[in-house]
PDB file of N, CA and C in Angstrom:
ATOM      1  N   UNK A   1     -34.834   9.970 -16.429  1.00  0.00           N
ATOM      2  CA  UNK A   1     -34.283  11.146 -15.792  1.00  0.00           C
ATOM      3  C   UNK A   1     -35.442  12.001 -15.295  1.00  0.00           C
ATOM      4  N   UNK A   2     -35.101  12.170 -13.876  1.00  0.00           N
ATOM      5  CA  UNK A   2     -36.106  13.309 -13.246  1.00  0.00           C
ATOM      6  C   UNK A   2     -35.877  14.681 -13.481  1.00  0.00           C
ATOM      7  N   UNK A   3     -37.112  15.437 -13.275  1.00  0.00           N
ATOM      8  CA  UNK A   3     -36.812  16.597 -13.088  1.00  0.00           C
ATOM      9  C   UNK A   3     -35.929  16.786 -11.741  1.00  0.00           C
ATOM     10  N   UNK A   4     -36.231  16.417 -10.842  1.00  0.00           N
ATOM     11  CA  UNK A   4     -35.443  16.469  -9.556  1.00  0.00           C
ATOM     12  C   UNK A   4     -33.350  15.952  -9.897  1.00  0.00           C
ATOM     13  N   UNK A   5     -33.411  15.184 -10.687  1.00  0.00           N
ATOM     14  CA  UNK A   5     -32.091  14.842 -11.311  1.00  0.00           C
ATOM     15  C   UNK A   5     -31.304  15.879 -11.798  1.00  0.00           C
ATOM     16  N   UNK A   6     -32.085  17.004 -11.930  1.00  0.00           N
ATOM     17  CA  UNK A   6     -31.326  18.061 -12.773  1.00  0.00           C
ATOM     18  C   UNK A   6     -31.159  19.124 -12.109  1.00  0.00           C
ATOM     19  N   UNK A   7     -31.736  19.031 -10.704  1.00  0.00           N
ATOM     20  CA  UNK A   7     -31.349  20.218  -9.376  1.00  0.00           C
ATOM     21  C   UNK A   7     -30.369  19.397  -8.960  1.00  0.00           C
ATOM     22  N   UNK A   8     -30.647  18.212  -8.370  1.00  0.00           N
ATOM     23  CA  UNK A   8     -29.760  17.492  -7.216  1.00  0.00           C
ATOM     24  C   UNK A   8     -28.641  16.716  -8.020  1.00  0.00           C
ATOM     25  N   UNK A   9     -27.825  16.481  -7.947  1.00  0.00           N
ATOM     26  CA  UNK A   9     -27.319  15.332  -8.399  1.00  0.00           C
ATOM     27  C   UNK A   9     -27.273  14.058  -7.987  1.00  0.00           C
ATOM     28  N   UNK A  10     -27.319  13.365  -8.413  1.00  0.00           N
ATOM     29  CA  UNK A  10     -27.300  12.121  -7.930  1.00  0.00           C
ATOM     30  C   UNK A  10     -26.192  11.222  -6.999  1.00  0.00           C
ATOM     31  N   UNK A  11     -26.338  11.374  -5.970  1.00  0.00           N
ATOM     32  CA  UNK A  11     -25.277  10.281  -5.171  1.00  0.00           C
ATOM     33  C   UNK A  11     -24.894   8.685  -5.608  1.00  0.00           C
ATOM     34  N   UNK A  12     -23.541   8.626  -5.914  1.00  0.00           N
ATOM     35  CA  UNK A  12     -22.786   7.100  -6.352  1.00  0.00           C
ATOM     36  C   UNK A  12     -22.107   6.720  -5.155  1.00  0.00           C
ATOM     37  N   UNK A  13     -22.012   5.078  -5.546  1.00  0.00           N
ATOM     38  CA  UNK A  13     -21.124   4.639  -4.196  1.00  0.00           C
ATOM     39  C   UNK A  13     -19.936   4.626  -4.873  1.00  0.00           C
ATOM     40  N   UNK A  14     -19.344   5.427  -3.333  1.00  0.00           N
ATOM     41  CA  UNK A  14     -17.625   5.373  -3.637  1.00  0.00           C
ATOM     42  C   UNK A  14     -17.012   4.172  -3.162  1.00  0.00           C
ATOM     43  N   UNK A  15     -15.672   3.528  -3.517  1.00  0.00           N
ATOM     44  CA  UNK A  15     -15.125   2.758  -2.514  1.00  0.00           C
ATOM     45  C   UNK A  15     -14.665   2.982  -1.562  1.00  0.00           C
ATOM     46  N   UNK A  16     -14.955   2.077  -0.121  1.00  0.00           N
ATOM     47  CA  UNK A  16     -14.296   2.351   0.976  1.00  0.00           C
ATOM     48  C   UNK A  16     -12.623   3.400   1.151  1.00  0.00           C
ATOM     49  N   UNK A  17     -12.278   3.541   1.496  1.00  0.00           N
ATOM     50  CA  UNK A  17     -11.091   3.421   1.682  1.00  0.00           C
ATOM     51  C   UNK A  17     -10.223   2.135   2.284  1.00  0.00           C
ATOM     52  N   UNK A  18      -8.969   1.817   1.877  1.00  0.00           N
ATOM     53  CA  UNK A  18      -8.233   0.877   2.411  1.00  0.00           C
ATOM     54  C   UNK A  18      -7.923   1.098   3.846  1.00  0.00           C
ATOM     55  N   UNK A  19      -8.126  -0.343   4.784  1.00  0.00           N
ATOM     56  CA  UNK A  19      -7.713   0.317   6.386  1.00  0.00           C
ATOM     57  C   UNK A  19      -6.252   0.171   5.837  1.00  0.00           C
ATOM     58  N   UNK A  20      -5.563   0.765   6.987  1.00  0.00           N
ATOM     59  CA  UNK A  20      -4.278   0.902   6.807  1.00  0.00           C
ATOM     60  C   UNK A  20      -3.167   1.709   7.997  1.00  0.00           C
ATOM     61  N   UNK A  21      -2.203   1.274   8.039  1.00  0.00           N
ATOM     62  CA  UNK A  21      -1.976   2.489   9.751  1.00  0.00           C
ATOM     63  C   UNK A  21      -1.708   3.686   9.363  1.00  0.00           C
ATOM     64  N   UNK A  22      -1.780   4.248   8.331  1.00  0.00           N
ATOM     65  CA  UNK A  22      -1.512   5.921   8.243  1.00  0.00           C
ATOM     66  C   UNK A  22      -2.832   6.060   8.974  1.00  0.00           C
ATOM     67  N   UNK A  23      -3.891   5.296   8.420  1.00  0.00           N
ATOM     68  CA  UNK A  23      -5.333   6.018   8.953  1.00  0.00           C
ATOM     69  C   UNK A  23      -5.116   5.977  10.578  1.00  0.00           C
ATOM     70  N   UNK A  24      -4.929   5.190  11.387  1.00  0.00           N
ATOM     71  CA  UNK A  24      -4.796   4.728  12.293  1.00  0.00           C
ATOM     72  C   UNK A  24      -3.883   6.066  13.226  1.00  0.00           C
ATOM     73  N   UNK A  25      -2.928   6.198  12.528  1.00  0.00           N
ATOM     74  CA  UNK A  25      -1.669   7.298  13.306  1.00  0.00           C
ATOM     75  C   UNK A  25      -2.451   8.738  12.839  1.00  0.00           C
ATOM     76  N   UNK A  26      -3.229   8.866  12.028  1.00  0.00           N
ATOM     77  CA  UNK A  26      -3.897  10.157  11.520  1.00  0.00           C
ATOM     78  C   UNK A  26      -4.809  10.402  12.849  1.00  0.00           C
ATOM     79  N   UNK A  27      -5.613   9.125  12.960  1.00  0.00           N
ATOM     80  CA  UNK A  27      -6.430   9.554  13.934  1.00  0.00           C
ATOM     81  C   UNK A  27      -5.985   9.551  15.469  1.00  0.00           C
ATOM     82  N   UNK A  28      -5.017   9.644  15.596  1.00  0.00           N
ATOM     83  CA  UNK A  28      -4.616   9.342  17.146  1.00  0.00           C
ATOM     84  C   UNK A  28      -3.783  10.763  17.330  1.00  0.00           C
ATOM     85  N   UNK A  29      -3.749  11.111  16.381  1.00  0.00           N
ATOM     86  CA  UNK A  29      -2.094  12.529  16.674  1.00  0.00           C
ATOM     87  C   UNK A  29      -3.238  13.683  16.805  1.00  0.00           C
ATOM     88  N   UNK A  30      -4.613  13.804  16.342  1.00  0.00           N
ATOM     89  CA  UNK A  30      -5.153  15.095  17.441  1.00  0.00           C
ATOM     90  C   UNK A  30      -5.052  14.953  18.988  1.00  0.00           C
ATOM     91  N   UNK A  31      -5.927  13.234  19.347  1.00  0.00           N
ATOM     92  CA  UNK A  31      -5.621  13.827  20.950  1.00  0.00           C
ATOM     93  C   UNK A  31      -4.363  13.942  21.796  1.00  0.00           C
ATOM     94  N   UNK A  32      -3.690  13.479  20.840  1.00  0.00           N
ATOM     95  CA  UNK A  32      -1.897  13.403  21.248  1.00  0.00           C
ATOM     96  C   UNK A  32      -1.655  14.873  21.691  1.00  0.00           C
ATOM     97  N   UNK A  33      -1.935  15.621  20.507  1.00  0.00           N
ATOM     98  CA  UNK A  33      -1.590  17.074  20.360  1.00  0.00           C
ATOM     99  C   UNK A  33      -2.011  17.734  21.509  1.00  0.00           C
ATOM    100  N   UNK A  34      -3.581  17.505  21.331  1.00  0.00           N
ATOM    101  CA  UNK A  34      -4.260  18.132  22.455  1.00  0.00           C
ATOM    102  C   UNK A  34      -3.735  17.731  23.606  1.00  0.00           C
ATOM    103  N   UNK A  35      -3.330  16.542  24.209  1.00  0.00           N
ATOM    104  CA  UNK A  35      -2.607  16.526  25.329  1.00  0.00           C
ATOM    105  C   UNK A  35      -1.470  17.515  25.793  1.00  0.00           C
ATOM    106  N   UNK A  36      -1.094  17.239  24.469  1.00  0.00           N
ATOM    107  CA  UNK A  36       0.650  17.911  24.470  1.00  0.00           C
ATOM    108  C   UNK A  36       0.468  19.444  24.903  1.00  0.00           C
ATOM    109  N   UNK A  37      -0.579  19.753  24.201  1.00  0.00           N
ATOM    110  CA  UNK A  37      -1.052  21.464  24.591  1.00  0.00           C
ATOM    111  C   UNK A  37      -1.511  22.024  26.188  1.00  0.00           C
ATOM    112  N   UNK A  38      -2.242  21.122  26.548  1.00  0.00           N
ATOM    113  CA  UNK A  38      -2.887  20.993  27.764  1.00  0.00           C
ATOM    114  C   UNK A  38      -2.149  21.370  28.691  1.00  0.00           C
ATOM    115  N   UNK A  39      -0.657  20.064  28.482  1.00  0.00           N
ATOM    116  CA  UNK A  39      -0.026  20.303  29.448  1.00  0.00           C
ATOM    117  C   UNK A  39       1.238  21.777  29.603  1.00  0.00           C
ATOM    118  N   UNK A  40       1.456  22.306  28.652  1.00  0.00           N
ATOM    119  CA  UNK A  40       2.281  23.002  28.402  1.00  0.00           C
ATOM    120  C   UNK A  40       1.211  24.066  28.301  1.00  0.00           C
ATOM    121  N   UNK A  41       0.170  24.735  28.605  1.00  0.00           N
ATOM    122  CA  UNK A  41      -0.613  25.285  28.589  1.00  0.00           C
ATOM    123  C   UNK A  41      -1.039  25.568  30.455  1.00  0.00           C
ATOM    124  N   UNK A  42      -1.365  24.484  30.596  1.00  0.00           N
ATOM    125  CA  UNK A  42      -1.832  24.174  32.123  1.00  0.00           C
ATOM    126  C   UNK A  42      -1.505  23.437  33.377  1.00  0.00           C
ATOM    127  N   UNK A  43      -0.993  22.320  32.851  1.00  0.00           N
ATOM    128  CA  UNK A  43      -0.628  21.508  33.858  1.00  0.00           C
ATOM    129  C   UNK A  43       1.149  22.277  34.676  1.00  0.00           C
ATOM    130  N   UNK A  44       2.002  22.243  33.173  1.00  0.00           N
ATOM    131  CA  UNK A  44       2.979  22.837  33.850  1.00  0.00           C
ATOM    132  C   UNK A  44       3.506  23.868  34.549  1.00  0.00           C
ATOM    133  N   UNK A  45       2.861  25.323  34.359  1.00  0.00           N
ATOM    134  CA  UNK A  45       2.923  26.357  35.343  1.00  0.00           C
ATOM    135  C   UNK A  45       1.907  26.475  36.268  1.00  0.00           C
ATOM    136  N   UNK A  46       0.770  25.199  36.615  1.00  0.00           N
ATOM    137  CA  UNK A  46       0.616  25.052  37.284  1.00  0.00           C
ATOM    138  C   UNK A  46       1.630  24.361  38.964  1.00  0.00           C
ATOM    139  N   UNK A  47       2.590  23.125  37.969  1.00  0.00           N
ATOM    140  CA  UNK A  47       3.233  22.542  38.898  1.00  0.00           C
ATOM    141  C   UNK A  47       4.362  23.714  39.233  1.00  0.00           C
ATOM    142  N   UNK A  48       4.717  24.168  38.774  1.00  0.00           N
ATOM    143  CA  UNK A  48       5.573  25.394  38.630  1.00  0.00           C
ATOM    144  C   UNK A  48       5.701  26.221  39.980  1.00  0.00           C
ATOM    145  N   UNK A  49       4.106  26.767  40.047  1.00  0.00           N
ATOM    146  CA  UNK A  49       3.490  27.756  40.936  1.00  0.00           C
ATOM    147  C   UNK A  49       3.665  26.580  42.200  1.00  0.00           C
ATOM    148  N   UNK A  50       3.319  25.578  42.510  1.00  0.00           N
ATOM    149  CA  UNK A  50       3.215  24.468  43.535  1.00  0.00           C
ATOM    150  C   UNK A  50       4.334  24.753  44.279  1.00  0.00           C
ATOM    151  N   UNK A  51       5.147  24.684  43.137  1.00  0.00           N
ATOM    152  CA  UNK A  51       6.925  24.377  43.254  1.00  0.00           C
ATOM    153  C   UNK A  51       7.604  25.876  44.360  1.00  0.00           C
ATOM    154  N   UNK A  52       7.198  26.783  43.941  1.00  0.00           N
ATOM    155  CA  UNK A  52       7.835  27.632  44.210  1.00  0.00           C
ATOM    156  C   UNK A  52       7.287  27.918  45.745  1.00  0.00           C
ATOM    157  N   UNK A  53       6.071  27.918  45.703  1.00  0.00           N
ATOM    158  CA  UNK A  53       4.745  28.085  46.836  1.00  0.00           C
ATOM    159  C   UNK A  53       5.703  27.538  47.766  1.00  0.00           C
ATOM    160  N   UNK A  54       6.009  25.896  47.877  1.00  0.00           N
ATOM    161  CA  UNK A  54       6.839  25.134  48.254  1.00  0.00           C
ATOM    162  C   UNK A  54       8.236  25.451  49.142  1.00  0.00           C
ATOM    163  N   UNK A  55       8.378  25.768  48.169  1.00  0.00           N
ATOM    164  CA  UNK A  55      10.129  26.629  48.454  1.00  0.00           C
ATOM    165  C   UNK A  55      10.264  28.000  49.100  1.00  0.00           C
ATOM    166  N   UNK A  56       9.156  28.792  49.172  1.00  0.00           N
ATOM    167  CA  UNK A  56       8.785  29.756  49.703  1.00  0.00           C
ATOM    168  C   UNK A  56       8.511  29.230  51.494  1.00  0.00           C
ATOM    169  N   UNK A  57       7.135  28.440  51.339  1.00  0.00           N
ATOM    170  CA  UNK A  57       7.306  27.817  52.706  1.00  0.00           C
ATOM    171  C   UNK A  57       8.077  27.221  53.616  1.00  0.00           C
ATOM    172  N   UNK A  58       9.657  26.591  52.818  1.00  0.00           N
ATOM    173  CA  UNK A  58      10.652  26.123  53.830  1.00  0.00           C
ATOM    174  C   UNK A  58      11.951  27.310  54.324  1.00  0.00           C
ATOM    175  N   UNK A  59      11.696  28.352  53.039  1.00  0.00           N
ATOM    176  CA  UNK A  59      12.287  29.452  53.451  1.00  0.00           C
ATOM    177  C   UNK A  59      11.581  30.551  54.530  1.00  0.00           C
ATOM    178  N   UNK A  60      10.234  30.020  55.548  1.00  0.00           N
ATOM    179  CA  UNK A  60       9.844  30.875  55.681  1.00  0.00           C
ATOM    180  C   UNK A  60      10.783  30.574  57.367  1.00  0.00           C
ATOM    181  N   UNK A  61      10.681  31.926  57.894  1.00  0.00           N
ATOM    182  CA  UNK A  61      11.380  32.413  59.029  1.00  0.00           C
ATOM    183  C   UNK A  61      10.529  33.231  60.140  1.00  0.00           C
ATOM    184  N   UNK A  62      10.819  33.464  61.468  1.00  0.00           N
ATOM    185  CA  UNK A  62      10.703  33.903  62.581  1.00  0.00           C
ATOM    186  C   UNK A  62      10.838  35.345  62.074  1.00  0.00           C
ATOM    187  N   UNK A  63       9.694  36.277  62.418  1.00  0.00           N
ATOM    188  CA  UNK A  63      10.168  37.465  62.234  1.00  0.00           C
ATOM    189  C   UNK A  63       9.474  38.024  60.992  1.00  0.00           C
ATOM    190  N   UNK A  64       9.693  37.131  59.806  1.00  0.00           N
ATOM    191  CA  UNK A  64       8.604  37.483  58.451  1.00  0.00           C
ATOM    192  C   UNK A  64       7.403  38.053  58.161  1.00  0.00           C
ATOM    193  N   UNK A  65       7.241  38.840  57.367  1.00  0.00           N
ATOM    194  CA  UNK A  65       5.960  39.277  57.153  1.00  0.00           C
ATOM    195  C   UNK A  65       4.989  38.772  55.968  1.00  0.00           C
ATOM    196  N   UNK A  66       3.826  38.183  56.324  1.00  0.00           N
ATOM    197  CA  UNK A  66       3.042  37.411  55.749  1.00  0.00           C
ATOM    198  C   UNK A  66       1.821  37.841  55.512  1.00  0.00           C
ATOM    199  N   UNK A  67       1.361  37.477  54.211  1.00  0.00           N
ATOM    200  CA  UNK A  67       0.105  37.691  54.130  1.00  0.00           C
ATOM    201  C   UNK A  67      -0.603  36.298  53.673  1.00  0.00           C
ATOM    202  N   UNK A  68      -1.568  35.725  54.657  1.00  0.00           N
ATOM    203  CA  UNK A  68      -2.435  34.802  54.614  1.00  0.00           C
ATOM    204  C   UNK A  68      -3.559  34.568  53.315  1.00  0.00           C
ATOM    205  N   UNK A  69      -3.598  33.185  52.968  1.00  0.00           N
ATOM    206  CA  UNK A  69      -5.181  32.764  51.627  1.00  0.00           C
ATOM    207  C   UNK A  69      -6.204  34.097  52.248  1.00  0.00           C
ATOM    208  N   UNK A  70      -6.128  34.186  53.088  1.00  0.00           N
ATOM    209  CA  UNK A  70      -7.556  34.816  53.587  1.00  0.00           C
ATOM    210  C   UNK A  70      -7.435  36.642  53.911  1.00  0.00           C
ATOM    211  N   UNK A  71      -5.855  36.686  53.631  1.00  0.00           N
ATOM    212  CA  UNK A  71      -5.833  38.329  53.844  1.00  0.00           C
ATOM    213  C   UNK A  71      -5.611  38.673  54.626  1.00  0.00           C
ATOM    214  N   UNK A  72      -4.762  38.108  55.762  1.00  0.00           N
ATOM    215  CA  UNK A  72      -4.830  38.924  56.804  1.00  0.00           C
ATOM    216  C   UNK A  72      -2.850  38.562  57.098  1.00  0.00           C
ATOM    217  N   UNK A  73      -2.361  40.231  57.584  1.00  0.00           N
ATOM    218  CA  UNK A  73      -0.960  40.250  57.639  1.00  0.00           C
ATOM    219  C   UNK A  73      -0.884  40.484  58.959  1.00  0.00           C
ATOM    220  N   UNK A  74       0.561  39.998  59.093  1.00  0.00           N
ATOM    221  CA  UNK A  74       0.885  39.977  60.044  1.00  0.00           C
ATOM    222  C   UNK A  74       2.343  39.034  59.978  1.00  0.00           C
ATOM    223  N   UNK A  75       2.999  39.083  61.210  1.00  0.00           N
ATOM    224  CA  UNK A  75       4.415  39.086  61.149  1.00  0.00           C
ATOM    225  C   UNK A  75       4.640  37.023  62.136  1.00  0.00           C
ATOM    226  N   UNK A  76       5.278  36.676  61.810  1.00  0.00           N
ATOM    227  CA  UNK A  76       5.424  35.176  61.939  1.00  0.00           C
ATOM    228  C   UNK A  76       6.078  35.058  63.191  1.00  0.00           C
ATOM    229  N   UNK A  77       5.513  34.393  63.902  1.00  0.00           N
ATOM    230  CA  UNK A  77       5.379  34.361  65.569  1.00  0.00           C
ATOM    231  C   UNK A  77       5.944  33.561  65.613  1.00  0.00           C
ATOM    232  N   UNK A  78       5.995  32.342  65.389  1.00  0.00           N
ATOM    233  CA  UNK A  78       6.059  30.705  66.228  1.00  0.00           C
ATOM    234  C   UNK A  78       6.157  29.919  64.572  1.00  0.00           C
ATOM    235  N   UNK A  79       7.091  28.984  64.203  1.00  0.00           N
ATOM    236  CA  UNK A  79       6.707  28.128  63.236  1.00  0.00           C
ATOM    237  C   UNK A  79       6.694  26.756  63.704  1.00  0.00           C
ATOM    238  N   UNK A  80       5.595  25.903  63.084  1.00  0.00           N
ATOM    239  CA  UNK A  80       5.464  24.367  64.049  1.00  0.00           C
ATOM    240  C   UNK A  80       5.800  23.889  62.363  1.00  0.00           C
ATOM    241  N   UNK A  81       5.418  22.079  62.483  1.00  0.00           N
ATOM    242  CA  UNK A  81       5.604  21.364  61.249  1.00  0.00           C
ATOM    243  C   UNK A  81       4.264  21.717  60.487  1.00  0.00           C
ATOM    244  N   UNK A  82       2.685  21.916  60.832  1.00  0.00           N
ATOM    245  CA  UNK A  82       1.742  22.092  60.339  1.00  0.00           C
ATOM    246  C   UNK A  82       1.229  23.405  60.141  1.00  0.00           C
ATOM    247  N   UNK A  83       1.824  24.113  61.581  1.00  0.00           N
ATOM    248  CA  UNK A  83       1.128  25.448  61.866  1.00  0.00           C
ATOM    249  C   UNK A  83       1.873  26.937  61.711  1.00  0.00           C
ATOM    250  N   UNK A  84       1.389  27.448  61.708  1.00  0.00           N
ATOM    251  CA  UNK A  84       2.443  28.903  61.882  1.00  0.00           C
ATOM    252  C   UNK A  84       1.520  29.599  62.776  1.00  0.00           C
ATOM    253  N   UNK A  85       2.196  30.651  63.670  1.00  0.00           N
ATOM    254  CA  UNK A  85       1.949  31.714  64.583  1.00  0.00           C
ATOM    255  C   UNK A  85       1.897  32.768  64.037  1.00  0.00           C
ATOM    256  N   UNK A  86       0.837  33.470  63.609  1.00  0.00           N
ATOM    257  CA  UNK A  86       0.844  34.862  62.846  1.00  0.00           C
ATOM    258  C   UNK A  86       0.488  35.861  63.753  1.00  0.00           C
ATOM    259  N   UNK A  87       1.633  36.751  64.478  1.00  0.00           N
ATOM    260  CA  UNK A  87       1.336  38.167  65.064  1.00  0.00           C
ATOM    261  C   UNK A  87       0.418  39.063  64.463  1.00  0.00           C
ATOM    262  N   UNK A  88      -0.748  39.452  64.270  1.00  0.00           N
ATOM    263  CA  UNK A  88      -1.379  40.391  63.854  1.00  0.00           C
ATOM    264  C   UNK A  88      -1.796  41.595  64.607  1.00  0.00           C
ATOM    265  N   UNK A  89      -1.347  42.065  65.873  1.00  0.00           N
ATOM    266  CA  UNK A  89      -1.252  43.039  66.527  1.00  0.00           C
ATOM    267  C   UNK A  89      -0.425  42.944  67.461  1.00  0.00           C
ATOM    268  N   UNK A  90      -0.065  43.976  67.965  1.00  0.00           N
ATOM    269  CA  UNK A  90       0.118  43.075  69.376  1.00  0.00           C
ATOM    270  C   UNK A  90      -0.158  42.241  70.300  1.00  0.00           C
ATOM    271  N   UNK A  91       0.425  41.267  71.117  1.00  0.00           N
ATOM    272  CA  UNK A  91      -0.166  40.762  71.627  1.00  0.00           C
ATOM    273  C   UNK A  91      -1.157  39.649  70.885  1.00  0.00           C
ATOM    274  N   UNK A  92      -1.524  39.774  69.942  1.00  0.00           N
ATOM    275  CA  UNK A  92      -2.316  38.524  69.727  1.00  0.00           C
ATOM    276  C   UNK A  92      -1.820  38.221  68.167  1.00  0.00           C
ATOM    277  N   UNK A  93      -1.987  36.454  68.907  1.00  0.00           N
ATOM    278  CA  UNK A  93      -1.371  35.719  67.840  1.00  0.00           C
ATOM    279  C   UNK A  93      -2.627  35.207  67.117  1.00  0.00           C
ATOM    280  N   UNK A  94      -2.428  34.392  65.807  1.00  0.00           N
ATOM    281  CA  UNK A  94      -3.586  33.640  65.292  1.00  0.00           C
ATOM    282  C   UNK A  94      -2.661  32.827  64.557  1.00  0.00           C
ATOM    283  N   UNK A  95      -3.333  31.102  64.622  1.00  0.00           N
ATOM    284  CA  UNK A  95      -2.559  29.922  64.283  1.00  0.00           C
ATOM    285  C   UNK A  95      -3.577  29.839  62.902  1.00  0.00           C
ATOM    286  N   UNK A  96      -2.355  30.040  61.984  1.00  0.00           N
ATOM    287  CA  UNK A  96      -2.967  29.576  60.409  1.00  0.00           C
ATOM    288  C   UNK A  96      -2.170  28.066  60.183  1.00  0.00           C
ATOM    289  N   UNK A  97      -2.501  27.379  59.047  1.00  0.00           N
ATOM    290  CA  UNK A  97      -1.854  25.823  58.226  1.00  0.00           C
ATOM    291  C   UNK A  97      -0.770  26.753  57.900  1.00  0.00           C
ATOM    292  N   UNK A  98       0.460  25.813  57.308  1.00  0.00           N
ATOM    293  CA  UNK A  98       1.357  26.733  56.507  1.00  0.00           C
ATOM    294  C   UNK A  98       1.317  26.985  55.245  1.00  0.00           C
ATOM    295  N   UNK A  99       0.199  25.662  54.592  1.00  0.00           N
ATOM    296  CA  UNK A  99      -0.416  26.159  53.446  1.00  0.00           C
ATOM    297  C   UNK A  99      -0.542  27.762  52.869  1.00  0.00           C
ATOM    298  N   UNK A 100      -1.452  27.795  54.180  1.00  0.00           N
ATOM    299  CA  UNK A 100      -2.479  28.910  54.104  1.00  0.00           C
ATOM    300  C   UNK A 100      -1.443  30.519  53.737  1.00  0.00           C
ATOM    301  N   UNK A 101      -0.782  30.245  54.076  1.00  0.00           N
ATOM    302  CA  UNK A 101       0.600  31.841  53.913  1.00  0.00           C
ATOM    303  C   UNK A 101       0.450  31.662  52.446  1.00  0.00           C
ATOM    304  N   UNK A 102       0.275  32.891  51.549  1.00  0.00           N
ATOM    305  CA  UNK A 102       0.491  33.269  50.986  1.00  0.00           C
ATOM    306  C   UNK A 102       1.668  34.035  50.026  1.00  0.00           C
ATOM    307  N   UNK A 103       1.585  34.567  51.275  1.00  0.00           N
ATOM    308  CA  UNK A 103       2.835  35.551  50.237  1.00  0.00           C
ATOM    309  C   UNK A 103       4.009  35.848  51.443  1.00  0.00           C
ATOM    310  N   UNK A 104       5.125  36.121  50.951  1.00  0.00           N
ATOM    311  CA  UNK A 104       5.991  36.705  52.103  1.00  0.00           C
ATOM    312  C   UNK A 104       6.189  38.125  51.691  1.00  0.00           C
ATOM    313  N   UNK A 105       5.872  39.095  52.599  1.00  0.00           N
ATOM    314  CA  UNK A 105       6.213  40.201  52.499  1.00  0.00           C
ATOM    315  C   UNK A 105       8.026  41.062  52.575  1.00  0.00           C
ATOM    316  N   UNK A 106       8.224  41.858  51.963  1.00  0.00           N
ATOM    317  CA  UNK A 106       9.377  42.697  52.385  1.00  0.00           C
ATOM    318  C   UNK A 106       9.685  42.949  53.675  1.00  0.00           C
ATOM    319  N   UNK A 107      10.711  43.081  54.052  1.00  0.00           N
ATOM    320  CA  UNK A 107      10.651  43.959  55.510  1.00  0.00           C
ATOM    321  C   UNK A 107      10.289  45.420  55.543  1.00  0.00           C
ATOM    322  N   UNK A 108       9.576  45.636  56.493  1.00  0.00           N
ATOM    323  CA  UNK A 108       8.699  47.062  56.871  1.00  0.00           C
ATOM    324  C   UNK A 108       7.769  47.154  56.273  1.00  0.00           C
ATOM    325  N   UNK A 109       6.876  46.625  55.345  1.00  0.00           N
ATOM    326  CA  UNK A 109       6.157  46.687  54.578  1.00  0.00           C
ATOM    327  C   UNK A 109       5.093  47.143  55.532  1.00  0.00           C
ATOM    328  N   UNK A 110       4.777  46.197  56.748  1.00  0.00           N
ATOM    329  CA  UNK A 110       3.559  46.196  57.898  1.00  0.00           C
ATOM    330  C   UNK A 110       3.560  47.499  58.814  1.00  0.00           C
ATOM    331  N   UNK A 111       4.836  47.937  58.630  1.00  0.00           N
ATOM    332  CA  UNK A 111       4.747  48.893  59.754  1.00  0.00           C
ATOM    333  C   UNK A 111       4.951  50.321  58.762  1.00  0.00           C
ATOM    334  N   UNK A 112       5.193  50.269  57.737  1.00  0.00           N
ATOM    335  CA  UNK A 112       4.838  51.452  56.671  1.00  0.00           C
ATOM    336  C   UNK A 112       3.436  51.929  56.479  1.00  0.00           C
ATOM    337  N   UNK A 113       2.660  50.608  56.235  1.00  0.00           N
ATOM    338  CA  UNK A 113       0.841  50.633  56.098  1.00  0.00           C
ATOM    339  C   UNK A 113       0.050  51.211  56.873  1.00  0.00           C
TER     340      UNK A 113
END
């Protein structure tokens, strides 16, 4: 017996553990979880927001007031399959994606501002 024996203790071999499928299903149900979180966390009000974005764009109309990704309002001129016509003054139009619309405004909102 060491002096060192009587600070440290001494390390024994344990037995393995038995493989077995609890071990197997133990180790697989964190990244399960973590998936499960992810998506109900992120993925789904992401698709959510897509969804609505979506539904917003086939409701959009002649006449509407819009505000563009990039900020700039103005009232809906012309709608094509790709493009939209955004009135932003008189007289002049500017062709955004239909992506690109943002938001639909109230009526009068543009001419209150």
């Amino acid at each position: 017996m060491d002096l060192l024996d009587l600070l440290i203790a001494p390390a024994h071999a344990q037995a393995a553990p038995a493989a077995g499928g609890s071990s197997m299903l133990s180790t697989l149900l964190l990244p399960i979880v973590f998936i499960g979180v992810m998506y109900f966390l992120m993925i789904r009000p992401q698709m959510k927001r897509q969804k609505e974005h979506r539904a917003m764009l086939d409701k959009l109309q002649r006449g509407d007031e819009v505000i563009t990704s990039g900020g700039i309002a103005g009232t809906v001129a012309e709608i094509g399959d790709n493009f939209v016509a955004v009135e932003i003054a008189s007289g002049v139009q500017v062709r955004v994606q239909r992506g690109a619309i943002a938001n639909v405004l109230p009526k009068g909102t543009l001419k209150s501002a």
